[in-house]
N, C-alpha and C. Protein backbone atom coordinates (compact mmCIF):
# COMPACT_ATOMS: atom_id res chain seq x y z
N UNK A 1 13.85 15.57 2.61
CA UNK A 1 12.64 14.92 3.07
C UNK A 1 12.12 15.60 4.32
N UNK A 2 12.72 16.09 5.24
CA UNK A 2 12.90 16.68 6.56
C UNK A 2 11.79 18.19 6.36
N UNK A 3 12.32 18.70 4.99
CA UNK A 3 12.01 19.94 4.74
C UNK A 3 10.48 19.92 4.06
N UNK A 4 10.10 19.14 3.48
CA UNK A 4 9.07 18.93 3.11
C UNK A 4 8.03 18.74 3.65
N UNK A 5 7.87 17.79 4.97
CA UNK A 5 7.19 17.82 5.03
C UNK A 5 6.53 19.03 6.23
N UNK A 6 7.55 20.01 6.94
CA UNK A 6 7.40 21.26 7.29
C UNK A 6 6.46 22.37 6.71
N UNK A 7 6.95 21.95 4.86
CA UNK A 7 6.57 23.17 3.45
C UNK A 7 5.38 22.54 3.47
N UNK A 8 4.69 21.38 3.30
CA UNK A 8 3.51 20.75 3.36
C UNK A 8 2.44 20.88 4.44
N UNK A 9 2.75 21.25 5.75
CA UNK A 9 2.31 21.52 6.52
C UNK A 9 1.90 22.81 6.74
N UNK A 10 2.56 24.31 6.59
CA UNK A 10 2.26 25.47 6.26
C UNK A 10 1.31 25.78 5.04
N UNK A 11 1.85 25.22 3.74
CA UNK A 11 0.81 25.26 2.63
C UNK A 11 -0.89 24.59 2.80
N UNK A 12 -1.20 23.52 3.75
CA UNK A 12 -1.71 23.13 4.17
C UNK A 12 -2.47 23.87 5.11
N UNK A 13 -2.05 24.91 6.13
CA UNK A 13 -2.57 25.60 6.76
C UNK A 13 -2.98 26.78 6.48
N UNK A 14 -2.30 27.44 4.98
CA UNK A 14 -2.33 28.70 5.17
C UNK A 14 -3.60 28.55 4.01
N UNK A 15 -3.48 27.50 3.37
CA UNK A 15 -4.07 27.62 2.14
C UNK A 15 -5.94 27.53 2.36
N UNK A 16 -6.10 27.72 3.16
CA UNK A 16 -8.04 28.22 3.52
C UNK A 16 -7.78 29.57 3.50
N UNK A 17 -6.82 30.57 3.73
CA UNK A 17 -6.74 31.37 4.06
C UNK A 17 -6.59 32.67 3.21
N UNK A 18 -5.72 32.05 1.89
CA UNK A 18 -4.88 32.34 1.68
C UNK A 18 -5.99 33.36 0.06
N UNK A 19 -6.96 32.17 -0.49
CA UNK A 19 -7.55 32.72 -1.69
C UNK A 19 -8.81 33.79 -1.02
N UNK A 20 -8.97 33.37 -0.18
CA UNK A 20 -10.28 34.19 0.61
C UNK A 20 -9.92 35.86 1.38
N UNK A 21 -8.45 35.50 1.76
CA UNK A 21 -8.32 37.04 2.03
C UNK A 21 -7.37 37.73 1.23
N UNK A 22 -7.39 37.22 -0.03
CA UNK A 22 -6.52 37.94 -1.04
C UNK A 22 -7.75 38.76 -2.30
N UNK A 23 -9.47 37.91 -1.57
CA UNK A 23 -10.15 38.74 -2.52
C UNK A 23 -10.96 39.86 -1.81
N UNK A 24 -11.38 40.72 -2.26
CA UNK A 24 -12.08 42.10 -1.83
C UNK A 24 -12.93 41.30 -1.35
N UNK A 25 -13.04 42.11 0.22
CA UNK A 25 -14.48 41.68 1.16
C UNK A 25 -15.74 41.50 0.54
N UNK A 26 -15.81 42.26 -0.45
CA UNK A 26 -17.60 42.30 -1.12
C UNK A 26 -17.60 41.24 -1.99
N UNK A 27 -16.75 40.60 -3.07
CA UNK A 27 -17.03 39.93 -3.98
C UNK A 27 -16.32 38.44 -3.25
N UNK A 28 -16.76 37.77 -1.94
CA UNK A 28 -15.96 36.50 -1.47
C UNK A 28 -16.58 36.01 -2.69
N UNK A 29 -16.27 34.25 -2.95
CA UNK A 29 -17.02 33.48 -3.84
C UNK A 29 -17.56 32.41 -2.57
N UNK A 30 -18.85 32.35 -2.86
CA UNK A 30 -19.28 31.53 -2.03
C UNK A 30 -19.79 30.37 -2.60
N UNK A 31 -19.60 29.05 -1.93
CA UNK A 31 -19.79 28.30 -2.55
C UNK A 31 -20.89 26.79 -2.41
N UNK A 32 -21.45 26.38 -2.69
CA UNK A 32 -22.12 25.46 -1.81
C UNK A 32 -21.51 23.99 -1.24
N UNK A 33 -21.90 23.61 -0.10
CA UNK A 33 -21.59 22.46 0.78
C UNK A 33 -20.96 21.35 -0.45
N UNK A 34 -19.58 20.37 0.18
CA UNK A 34 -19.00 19.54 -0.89
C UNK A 34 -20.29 18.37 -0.66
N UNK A 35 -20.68 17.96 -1.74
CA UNK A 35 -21.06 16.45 -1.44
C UNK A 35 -19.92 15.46 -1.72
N UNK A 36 -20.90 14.70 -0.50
CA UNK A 36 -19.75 13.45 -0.05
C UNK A 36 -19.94 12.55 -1.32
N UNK A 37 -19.46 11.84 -2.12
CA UNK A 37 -19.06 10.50 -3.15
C UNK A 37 -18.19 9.35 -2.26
N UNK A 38 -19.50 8.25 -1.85
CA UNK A 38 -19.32 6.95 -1.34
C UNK A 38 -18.22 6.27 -2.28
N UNK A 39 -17.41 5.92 -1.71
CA UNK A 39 -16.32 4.92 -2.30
C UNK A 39 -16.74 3.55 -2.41
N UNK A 40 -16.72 3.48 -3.47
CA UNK A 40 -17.21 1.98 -4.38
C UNK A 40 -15.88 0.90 -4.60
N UNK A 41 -15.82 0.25 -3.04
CA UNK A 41 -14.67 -0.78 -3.34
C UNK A 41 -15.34 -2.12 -3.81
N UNK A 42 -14.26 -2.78 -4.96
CA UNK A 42 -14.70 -3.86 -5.88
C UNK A 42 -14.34 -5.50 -4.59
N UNK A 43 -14.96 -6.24 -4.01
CA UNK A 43 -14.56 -7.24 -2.97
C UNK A 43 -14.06 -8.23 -3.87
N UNK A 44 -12.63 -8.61 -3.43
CA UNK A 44 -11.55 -9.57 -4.12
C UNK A 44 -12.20 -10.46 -4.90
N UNK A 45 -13.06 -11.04 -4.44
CA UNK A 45 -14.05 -12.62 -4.85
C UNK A 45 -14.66 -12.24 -6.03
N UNK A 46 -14.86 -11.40 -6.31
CA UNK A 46 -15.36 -10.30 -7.60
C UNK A 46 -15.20 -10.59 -8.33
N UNK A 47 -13.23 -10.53 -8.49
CA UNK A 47 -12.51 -10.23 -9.42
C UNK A 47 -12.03 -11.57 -10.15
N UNK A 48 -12.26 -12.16 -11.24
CA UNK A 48 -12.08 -13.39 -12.17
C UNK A 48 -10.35 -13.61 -12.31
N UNK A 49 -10.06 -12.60 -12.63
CA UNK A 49 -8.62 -12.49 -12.35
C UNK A 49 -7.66 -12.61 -11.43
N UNK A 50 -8.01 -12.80 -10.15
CA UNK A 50 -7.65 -13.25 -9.15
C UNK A 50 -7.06 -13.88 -8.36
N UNK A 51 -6.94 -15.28 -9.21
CA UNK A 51 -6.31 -16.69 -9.31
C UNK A 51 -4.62 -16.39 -9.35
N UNK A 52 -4.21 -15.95 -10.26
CA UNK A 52 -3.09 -16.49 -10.53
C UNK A 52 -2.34 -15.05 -9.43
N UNK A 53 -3.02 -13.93 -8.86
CA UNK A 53 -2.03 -13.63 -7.90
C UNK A 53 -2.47 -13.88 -6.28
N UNK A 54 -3.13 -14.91 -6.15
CA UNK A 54 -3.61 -15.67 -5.16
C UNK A 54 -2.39 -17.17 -5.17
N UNK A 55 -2.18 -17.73 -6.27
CA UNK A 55 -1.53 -18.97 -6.67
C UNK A 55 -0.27 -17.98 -6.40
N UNK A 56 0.50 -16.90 -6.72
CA UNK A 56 1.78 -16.53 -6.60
C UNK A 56 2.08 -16.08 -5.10
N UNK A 57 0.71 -15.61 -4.56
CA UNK A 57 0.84 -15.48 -2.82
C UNK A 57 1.23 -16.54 -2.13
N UNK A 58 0.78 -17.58 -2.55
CA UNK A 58 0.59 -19.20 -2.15
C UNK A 58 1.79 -19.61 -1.81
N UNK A 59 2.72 -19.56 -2.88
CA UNK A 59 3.95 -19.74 -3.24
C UNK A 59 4.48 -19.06 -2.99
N UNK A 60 4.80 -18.04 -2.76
CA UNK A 60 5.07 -16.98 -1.66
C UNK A 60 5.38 -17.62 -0.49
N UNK A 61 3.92 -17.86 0.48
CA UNK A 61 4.19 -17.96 1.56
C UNK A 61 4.64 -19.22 1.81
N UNK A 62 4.65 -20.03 0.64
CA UNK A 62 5.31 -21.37 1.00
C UNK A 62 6.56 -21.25 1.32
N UNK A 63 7.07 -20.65 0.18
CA UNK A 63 8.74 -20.38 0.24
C UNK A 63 9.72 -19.82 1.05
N UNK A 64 8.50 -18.98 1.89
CA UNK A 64 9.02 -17.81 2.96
C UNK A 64 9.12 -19.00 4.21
N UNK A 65 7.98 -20.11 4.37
CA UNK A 65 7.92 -20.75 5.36
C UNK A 65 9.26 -21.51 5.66
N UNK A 66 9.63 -22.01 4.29
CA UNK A 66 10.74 -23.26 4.00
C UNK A 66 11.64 -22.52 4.06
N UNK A 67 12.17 -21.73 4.00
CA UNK A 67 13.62 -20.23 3.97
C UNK A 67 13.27 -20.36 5.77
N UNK A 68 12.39 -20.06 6.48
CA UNK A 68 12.39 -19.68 7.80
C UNK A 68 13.05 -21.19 8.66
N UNK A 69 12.21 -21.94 7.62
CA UNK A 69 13.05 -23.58 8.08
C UNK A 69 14.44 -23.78 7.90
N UNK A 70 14.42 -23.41 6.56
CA UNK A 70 16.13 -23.55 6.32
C UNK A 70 17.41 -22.88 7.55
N UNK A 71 16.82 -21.64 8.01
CA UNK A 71 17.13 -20.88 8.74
C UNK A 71 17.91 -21.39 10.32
N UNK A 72 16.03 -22.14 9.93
CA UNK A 72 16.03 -22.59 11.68
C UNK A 72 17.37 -23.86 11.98
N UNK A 73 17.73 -24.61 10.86
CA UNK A 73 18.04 -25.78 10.88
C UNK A 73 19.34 -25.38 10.86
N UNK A 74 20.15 -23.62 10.14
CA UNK A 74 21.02 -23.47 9.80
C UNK A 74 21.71 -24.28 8.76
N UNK A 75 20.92 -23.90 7.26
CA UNK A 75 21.38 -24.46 6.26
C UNK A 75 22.13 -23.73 5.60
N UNK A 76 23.33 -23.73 5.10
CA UNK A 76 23.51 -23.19 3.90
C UNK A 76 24.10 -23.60 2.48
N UNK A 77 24.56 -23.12 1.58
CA UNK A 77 25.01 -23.17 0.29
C UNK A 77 23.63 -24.07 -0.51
N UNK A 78 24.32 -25.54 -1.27
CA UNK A 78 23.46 -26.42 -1.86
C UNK A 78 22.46 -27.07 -1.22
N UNK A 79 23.08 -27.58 0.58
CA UNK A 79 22.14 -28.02 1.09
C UNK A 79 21.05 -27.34 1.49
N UNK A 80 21.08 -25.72 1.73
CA UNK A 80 20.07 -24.86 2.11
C UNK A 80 18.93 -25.06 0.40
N UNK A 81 19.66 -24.93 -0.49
CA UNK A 81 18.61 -24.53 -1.52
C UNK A 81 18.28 -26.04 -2.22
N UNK A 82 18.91 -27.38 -2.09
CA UNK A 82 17.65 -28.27 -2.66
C UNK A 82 17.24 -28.46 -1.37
N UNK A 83 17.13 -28.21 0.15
CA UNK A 83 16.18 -27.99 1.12
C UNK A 83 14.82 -27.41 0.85
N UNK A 84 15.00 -25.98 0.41
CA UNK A 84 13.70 -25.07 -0.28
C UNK A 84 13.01 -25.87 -1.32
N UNK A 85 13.97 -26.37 -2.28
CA UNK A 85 12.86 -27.09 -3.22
C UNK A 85 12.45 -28.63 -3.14
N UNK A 86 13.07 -29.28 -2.03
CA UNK A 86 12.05 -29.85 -1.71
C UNK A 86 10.63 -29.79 -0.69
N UNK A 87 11.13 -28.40 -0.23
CA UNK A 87 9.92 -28.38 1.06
C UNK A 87 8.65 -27.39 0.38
N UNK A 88 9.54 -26.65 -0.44
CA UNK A 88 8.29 -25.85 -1.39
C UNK A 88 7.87 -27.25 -2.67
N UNK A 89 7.86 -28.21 -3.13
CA UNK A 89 7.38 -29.47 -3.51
C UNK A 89 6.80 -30.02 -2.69
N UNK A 90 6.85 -30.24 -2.00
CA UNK A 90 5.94 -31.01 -1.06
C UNK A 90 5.01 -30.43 -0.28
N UNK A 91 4.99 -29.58 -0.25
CA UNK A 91 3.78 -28.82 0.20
C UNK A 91 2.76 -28.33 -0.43
């Protein structure tokens, strides 16, 4: 991993360099200016599909809340976990 990203960094630098002075001075290829292409992001509310990983976030963060409780209270074994399901139920 160490090495890579070293090899990535040289290839990266050399590579403007690298097709342009490997061709004969007279024939460069020249090319015209990149146009820019605006990125077309779709806004969440958009999307119809949405719901059910909005409902699994939900529950998510419920569960994470009631685990942080369990925590706090120092629960463990059975009493830690029908703790979670009643606090993720009731909420």
């Amino acid at each position: 991993m160490r090495l890579s990203l070293p090899a990535i960094a040289l290839s990266v630098c050399v590579s403007p360099f690298g097709p342009a002075a490997a061709a004969p001075s007279g024939n460069v290829p020249t090319s015209g200016s990149p146009k820019a292409v605006p990125a077309t992001a779709v806004p969440p509310a958009a999307v119809p599909s949405d719901a059910p990983a909005s409902d699994a976030a939900a529950r998510h963060a419920k569960r994470t809340a009631c685990l942080k409780q369990a925590k706090a209270k120092k629960l463990v074994g059975a009493g830690k976990n029908s703790f979670i399901k009643d606090c993720v139920a009731a909420r």
